[in-house]
Protein backbone atom coordinates (compact mmCIF):
# COMPACT_ATOMS: atom_id res chain seq x y z
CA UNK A 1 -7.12 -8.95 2.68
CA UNK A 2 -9.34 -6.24 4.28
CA UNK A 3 -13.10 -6.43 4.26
CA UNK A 4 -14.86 -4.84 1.70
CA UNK A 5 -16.52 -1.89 4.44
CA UNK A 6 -13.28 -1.43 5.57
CA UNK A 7 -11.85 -0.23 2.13
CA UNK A 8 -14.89 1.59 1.31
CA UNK A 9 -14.35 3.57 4.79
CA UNK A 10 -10.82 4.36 4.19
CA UNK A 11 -11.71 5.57 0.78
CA UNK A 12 -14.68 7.95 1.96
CA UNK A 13 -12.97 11.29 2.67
CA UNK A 14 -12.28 11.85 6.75
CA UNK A 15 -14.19 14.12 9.15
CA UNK A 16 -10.58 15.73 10.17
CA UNK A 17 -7.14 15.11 8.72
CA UNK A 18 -5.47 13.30 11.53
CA UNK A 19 -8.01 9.98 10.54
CA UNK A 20 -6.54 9.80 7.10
CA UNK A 21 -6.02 5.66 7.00
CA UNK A 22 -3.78 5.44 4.25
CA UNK A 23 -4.11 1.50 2.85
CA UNK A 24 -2.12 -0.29 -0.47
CA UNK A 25 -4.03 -0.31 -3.38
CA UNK A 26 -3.55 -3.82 -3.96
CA UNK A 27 -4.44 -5.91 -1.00
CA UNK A 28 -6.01 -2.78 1.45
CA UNK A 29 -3.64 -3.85 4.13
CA UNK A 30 -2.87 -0.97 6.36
CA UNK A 31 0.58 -1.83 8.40
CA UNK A 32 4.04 -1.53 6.54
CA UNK A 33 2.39 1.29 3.90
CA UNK A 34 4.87 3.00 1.85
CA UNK A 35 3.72 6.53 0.35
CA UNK A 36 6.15 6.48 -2.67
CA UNK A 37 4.67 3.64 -4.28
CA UNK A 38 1.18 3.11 -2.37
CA UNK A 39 2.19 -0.36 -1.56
CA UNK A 40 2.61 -2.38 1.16
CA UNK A 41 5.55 -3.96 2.20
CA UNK A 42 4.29 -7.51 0.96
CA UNK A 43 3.19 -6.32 -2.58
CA UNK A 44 5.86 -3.96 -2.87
CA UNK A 45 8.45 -7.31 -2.56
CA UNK A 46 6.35 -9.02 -4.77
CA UNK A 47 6.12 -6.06 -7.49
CA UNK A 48 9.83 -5.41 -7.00
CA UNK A 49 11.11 -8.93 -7.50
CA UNK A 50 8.90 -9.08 -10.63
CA UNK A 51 10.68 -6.56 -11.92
CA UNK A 52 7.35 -4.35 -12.59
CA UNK A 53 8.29 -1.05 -10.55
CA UNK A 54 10.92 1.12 -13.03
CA UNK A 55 13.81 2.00 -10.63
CA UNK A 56 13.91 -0.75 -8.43
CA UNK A 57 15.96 -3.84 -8.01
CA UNK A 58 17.17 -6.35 -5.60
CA UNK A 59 20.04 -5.28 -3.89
CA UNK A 60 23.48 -7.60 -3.76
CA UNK A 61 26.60 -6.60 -2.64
């Protein structure tokens, strides 16, 4: 998990658009973010596999 100061800075709005640090709600981690669901790739796995995001499932073929 991210410090506490860095959440708080990625929350505070940027000076210019290009810093926009874009972090999962969950756990604040930064790497692996996906927009759609404002997850990371960790919690999104989790969430998905627990069946709590409508729409998704594991894949088998």
């Amino acid at each position: 998990m991210a410090k506490k100061s860095v959440t708080a800075r990625a929350a505070k709005p940027p000076k210019f658009a290009s810093r926009v640090v874009r972090r999962c709600f969950r756990c604040s981690r930064k790497n692996g973010y996906m927009r759609d669901f404002d997850l990371c790739r960790i919690c999104f796995r989790e969430f998905a596999n627990e069946g709590t995001i409508p729409g998704i499932k594991k894949s088998s073929w």
